[in-house]
Protein backbone atom coordinates (compact mmCIF):
# COMPACT_ATOMS: atom_id res chain seq x y z
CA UNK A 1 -23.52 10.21 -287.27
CA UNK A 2 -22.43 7.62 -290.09
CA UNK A 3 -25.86 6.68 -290.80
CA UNK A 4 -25.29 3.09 -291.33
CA UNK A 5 -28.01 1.26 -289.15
CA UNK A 6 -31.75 2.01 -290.06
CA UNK A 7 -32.88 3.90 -286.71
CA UNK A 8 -29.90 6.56 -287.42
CA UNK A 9 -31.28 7.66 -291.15
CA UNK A 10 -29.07 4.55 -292.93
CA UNK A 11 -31.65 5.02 -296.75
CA UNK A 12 -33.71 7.78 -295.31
CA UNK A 13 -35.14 9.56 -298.02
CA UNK A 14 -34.15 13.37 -297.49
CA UNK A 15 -37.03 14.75 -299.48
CA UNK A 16 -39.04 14.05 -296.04
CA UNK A 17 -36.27 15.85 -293.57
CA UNK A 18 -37.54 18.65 -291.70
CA UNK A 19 -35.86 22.01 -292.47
CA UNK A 20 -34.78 24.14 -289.41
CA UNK A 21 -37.71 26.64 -290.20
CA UNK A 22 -39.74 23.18 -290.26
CA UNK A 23 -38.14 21.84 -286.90
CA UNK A 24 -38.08 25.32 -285.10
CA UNK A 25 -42.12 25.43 -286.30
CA UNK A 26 -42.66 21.83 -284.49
CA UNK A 27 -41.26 22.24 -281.38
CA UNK A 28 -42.77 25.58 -280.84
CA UNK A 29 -46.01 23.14 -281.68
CA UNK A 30 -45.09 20.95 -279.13
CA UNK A 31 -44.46 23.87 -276.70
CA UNK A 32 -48.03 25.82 -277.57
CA UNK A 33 -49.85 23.77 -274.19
CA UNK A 34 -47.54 25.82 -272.00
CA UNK A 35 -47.14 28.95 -274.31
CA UNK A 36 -50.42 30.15 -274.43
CA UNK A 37 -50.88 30.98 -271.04
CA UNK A 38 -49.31 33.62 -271.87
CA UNK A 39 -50.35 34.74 -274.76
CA UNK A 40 -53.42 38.04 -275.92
CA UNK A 41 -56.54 37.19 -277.07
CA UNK A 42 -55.33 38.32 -280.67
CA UNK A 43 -52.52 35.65 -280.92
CA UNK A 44 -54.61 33.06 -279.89
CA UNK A 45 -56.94 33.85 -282.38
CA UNK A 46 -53.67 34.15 -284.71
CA UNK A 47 -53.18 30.86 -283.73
CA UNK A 48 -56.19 29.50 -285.18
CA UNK A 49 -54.50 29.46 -288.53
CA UNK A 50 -51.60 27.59 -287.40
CA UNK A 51 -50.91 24.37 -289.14
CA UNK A 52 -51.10 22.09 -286.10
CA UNK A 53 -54.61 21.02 -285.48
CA UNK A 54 -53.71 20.39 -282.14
CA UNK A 55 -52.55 24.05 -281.75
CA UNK A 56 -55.51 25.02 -282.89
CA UNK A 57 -57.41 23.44 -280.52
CA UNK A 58 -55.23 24.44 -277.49
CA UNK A 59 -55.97 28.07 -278.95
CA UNK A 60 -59.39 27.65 -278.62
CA UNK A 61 -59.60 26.34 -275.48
CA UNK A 62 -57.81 28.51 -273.92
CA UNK A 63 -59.30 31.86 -275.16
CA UNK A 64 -62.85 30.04 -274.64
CA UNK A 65 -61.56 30.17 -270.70
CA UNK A 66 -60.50 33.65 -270.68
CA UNK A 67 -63.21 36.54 -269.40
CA UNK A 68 -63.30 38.62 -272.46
CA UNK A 69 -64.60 35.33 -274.91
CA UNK A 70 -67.88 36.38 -274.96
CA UNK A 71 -67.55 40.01 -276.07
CA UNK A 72 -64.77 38.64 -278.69
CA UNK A 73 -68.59 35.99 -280.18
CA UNK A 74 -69.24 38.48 -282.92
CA UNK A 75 -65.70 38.46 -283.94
CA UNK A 76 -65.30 34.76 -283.83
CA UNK A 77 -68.72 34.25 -285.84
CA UNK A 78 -67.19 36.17 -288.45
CA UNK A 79 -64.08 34.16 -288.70
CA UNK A 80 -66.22 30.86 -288.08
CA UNK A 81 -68.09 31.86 -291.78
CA UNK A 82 -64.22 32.90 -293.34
CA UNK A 83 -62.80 31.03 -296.42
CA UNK A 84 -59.45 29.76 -294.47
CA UNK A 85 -60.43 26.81 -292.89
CA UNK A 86 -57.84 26.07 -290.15
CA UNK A 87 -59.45 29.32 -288.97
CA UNK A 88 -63.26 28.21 -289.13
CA UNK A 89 -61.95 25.10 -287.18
CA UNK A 90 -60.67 27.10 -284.32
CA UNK A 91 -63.38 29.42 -284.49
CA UNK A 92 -66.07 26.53 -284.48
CA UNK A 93 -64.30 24.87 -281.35
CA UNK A 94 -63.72 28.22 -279.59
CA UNK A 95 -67.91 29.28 -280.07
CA UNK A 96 -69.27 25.83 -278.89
CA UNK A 97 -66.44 26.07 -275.89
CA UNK A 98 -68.38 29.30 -274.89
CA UNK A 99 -71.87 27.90 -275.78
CA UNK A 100 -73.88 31.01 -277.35
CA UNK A 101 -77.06 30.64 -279.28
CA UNK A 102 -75.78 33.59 -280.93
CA UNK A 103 -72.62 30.65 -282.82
CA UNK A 104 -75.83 28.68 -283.75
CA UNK A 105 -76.43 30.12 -287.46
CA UNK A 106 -72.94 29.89 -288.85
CA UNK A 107 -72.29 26.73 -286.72
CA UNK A 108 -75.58 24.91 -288.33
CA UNK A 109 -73.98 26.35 -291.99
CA UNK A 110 -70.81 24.76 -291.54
CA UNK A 111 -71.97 21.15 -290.70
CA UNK A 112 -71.68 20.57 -294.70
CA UNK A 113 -68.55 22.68 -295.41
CA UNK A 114 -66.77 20.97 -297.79
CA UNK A 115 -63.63 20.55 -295.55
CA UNK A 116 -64.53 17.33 -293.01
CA UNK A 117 -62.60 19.04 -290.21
CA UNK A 118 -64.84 22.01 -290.55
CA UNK A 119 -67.93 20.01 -290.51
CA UNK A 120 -66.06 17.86 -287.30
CA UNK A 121 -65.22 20.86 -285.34
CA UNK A 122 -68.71 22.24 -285.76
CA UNK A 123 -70.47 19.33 -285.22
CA UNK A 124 -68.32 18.65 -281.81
CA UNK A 125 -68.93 22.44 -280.89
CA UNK A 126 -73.25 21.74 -281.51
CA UNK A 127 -72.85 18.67 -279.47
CA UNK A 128 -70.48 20.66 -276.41
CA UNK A 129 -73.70 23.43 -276.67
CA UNK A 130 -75.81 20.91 -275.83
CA UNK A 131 -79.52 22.08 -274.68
CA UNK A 132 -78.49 25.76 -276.73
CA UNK A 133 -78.39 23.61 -279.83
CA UNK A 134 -81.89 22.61 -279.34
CA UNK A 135 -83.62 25.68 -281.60
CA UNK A 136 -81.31 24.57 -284.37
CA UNK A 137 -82.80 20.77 -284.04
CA UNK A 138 -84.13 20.05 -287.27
CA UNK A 139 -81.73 22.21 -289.50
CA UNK A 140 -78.99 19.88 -287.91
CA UNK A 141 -80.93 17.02 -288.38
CA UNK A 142 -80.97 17.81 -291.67
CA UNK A 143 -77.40 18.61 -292.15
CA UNK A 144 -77.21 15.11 -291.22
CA UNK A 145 -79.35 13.71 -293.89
CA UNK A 146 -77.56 15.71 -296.33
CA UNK A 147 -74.02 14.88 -295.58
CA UNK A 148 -74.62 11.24 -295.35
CA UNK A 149 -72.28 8.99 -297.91
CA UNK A 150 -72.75 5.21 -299.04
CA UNK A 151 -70.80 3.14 -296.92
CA UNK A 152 -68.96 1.25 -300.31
CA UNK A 153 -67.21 2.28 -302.28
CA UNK A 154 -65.03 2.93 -299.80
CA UNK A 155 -63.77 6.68 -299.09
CA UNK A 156 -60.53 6.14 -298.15
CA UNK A 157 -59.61 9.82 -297.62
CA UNK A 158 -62.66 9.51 -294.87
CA UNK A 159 -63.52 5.71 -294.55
CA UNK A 160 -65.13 5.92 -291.31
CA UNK A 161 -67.04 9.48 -292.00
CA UNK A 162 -65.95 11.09 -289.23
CA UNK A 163 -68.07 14.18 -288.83
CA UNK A 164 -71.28 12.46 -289.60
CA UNK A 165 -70.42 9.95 -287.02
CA UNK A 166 -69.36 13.14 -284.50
CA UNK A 167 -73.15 15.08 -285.63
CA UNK A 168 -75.07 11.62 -284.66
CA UNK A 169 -73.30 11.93 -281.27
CA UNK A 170 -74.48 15.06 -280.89
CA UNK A 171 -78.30 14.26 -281.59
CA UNK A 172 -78.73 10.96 -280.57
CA UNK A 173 -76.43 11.05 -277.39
CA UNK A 174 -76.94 14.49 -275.49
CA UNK A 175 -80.17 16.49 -274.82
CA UNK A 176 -80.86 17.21 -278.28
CA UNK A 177 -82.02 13.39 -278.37
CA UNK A 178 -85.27 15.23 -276.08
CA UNK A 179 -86.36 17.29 -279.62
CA UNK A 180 -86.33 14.03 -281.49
CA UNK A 181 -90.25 13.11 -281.14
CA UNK A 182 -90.95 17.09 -281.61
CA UNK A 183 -90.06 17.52 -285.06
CA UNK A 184 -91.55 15.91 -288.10
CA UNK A 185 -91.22 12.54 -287.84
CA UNK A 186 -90.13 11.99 -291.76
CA UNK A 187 -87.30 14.08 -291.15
CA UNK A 188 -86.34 12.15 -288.06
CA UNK A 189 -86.96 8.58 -289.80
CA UNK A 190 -84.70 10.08 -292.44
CA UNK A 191 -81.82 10.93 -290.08
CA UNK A 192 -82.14 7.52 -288.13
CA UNK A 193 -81.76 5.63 -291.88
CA UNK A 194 -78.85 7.71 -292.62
CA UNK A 195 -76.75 6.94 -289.19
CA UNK A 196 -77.99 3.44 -289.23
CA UNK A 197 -75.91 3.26 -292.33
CA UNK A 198 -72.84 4.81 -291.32
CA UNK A 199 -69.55 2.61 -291.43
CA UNK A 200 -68.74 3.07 -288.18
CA UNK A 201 -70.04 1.00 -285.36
CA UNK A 202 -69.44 3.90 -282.64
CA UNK A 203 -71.71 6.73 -285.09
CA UNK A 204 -74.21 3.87 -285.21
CA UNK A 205 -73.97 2.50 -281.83
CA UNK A 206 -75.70 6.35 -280.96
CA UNK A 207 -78.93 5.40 -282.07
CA UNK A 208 -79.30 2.68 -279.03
CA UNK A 209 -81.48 5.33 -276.59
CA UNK A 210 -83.16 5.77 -279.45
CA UNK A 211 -84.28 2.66 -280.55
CA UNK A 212 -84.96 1.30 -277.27
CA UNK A 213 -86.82 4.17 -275.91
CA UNK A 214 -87.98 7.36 -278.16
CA UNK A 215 -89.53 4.97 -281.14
CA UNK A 216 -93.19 4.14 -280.55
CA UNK A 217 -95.45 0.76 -281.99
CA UNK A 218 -96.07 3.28 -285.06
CA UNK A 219 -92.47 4.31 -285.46
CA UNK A 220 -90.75 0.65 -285.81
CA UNK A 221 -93.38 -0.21 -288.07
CA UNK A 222 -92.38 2.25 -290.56
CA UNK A 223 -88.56 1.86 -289.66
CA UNK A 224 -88.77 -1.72 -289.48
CA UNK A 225 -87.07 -2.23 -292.71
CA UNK A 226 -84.29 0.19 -291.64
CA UNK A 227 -83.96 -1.66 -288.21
CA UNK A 228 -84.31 -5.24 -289.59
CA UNK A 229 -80.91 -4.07 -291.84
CA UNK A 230 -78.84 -2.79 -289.23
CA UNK A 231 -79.42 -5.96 -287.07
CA UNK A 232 -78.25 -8.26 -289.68
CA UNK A 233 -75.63 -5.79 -291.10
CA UNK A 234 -72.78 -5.28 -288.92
CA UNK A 235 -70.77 -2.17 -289.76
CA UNK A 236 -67.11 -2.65 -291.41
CA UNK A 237 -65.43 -0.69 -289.41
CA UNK A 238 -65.24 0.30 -285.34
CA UNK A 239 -66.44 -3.06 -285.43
CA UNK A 240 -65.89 -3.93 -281.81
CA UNK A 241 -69.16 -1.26 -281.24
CA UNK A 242 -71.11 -3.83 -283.58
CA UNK A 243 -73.88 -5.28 -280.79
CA UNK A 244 -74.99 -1.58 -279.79
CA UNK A 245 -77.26 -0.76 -282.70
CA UNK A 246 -77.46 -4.54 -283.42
CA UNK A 247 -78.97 -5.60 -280.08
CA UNK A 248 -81.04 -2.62 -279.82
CA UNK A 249 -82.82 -2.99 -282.89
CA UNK A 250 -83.80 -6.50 -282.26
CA UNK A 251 -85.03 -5.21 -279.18
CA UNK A 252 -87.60 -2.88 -280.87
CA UNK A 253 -88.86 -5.40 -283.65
CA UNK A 254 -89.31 -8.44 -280.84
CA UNK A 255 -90.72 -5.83 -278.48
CA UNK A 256 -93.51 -5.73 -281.43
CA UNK A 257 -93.25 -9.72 -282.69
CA UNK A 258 -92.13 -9.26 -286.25
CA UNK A 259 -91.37 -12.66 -287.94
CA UNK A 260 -88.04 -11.03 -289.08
CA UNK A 261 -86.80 -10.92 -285.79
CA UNK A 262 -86.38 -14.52 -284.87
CA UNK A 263 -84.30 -15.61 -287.43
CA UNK A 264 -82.34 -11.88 -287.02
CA UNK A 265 -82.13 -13.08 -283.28
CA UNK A 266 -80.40 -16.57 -283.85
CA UNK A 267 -77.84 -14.63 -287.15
CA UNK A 268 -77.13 -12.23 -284.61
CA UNK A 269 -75.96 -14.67 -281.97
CA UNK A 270 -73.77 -16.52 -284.43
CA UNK A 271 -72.26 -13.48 -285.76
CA UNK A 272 -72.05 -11.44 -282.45
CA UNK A 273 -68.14 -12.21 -281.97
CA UNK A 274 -66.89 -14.03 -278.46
CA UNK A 275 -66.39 -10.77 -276.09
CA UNK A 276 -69.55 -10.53 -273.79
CA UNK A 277 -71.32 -13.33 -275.55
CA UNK A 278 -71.62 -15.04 -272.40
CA UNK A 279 -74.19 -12.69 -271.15
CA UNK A 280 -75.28 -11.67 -274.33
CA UNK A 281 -76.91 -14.65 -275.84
CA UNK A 282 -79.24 -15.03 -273.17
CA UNK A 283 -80.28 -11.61 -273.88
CA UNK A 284 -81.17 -12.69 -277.35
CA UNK A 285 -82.64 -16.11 -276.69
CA UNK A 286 -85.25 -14.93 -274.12
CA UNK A 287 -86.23 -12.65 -277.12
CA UNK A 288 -86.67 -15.66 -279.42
CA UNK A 289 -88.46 -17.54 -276.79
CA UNK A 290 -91.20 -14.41 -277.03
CA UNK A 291 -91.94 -16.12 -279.91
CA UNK A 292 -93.32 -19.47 -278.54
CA UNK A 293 -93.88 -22.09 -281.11
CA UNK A 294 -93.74 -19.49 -284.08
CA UNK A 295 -89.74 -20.01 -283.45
CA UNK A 296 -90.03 -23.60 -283.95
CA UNK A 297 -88.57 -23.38 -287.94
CA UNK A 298 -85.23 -22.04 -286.11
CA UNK A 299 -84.29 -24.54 -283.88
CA UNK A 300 -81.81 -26.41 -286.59
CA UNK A 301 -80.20 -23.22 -286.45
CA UNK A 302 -80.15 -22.97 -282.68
CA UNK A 303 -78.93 -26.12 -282.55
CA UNK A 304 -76.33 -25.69 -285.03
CA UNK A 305 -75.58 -22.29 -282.78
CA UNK A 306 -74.50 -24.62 -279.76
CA UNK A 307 -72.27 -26.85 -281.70
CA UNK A 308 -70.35 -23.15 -283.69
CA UNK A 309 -69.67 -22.19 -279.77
CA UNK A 310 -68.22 -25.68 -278.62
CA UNK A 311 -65.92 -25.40 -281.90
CA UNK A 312 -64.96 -22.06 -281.04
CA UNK A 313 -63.59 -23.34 -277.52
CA UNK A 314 -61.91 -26.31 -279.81
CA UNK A 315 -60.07 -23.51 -281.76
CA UNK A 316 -59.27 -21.33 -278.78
CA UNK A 317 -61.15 -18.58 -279.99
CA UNK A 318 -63.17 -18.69 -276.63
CA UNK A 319 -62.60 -19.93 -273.35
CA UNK A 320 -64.31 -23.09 -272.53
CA UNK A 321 -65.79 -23.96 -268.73
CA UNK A 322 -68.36 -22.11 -267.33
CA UNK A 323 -68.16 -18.64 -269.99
CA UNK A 324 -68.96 -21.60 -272.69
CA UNK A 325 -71.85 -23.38 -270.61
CA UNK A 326 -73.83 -20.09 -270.16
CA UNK A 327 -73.99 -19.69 -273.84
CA UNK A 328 -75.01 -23.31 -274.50
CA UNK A 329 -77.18 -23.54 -271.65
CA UNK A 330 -78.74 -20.73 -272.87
CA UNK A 331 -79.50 -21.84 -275.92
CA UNK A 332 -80.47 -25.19 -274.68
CA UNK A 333 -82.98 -23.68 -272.22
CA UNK A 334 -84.80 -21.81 -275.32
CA UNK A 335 -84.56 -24.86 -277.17
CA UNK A 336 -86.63 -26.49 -274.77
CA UNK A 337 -89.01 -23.99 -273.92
CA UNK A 338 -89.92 -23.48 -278.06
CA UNK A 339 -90.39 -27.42 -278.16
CA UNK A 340 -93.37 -26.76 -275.18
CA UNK A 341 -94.82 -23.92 -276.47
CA UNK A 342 -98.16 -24.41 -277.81
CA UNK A 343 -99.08 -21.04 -279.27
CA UNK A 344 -97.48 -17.40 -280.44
CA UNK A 345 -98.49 -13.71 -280.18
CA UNK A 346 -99.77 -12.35 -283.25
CA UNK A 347 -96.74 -11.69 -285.88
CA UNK A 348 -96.66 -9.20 -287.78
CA UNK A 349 -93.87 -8.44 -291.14
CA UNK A 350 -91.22 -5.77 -292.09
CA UNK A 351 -92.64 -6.61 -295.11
CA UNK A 352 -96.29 -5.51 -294.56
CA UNK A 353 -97.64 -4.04 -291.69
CA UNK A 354 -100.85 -6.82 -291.16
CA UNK A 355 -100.98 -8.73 -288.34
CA UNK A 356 -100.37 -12.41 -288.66
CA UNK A 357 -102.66 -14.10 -285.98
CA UNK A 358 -101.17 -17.92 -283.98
CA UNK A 359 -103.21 -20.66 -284.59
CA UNK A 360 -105.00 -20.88 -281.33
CA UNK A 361 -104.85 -16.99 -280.59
């Protein structure tokens, strides 16, 4: 009551005390989970303009559960295209909770509202629809083009893009990935530049399936520029998703021997961070050993590799014993087995498409 010690409001600033309206308004908040049980279809949709966002999504939920949702679609897809947007937030949620094809139209318009949380909420609602999002495919696919930002300078009222990181989920993680090599490929080489791009490492790590299993020779040979960047390019933020996108893409361009990809191999094993890197840099050494002697400019590097691990254990930054010896061993293994190889598959450039032939190939 005295207010002298910090945790009891000693220099609180009173312009940030809650009011009783205020209080009476968050605890009824805070109550809303149990509350709406009980509540009509018309104050749940009442509810989408509350200022909670978490009310708002309890609202939704629970009048996407009740039996009259889907005669109450029409309704909803009115109030999904309305000017309030804490309402076309709960309407969003509530229509891809139900999953109509009907939603798809003003769901697909939303995706670049102005408001992020509106283009969230309807890009989570297109990824819950799943396989009923597929007629919409390349509208949404360009909806992600379009909203795309530059990754610097940083937006710090959105520095991770959120929604466009929530729409790549939705292509390039559900079954909408299965319309990806049905629409025009331009369109879908646009949309894999612009999440490749994206600051966060989770909205990039989607494009892994992708990259390791829906892009053909003639695909990563007109993406390999895009690919080649997002190897050696970690995102700045979510970084701990980093190696998805990273180890996928050097995947496709060793899969097809471009040059770029051996020294992109050993950058990304010095760079790849301690977690996993036991297991991981064998991954990435038997893909510079593809190479044979065409990886024989990088084995300085590799060499240098072993001796930035060993000074890692020095500094504590990574256990030492056997986690340690796989990664050298590793790299001493390809080391060895660059040194005896005689020859290399034809190469070919992110550069220029031509094929560079080995000397006795």
């Amino acid at each position: 009551p005295l207010r002298n010690l910090v945790i009891t409001g000693r220099d609180a600033d009173a312009s940030g005390w809650l009011d009783k309206r205020e209080a009476a308004s968050t605890v009824a908040a805070g109550r809303f989970d149990l509350d709406r049980r009980d509540l009509s279809p018309a104050e749940l949709v009442a509810a989408f303009g509350n200022w909670s966002p978490i009310v708002r999504s309890w609202a939704a939920q629970e009048l996407a559960a009740r039996p009259e949702s889907k005669a109450m679609v029409p309704e909803l897809i009115k109030l999904a295209d309305s000017g309030d947007p804490h309402q076309i937030q709960g309407a969003c949620e509530a229509l891809g909770l139900i999953n109509t094809a009907e939603a798809l139209p003003v769901l697909v318009k939303q995706l670049a509202h102005p408001d992020r949380w509106v283009r969230y909420k309807a890009a989570e609602a297109v990824k819950k629809m799943g396989g009923t999002a597929k007629p919409a495919i390349e509208d949404i696919l360009k909806a992600l083009v379009a909203t795309a930002e530059p990754s610097w300078p940083i937006r710090w009222e959105d520095p991770v893009q959120i929604a466009h990181g929530q729409l790549a989920a939705a292509v390039f993680s559900g079954p909408l990935r299965e319309e990806l090599n049905k629409v025009d490929p331009k369109l879908r080489n646009q949309t894999i530049r612009a999440v490749s791009t994206n600051p966060d490492g989770m909205a990039r790590a989607t494009l892994e399936h992708c990259f390791q299993n829906q892009l053909s020779e003639e695909d990563v040979i007109a993406l390999a520029p895009v690919i080649l960047a997002a190897v050696e390019s970690p995102s700045p933020a979510d970084t701990m998703f980093n190696n998805v996108i990273r180890m996928a893409g050097l995947k496709a361009l060793t899969k097809y021997h471009f040059e770029e990809g051996i020294a992109a191999a050993v950058g990304l094993a010095k760079t790849q961070g301690g977690h996993g890197s036991e297991s991981r840099t064998g991954e990435i050494m038997e893909m510079i050993t593809g190479y044979g002697s065409a990886a024989k400019p990088q084995i300085p590097a590799l060499r240098e590799l072993i001796a930035s691990f060993n000074a890692e254990v020095e500094r504590r930054e990574f256990p030492g014993g056997e986690l340690n010896n796989q990664r050298v061993g590793a790299v001493e293994e390809a080391i060895k087995a660059i040194e005896a190889a005689k020859d290399h598959p034809p190469l070919r450039s992110t550069k220029s498409a031509s094929r560079k032939m080995g000397p006795n190939n």
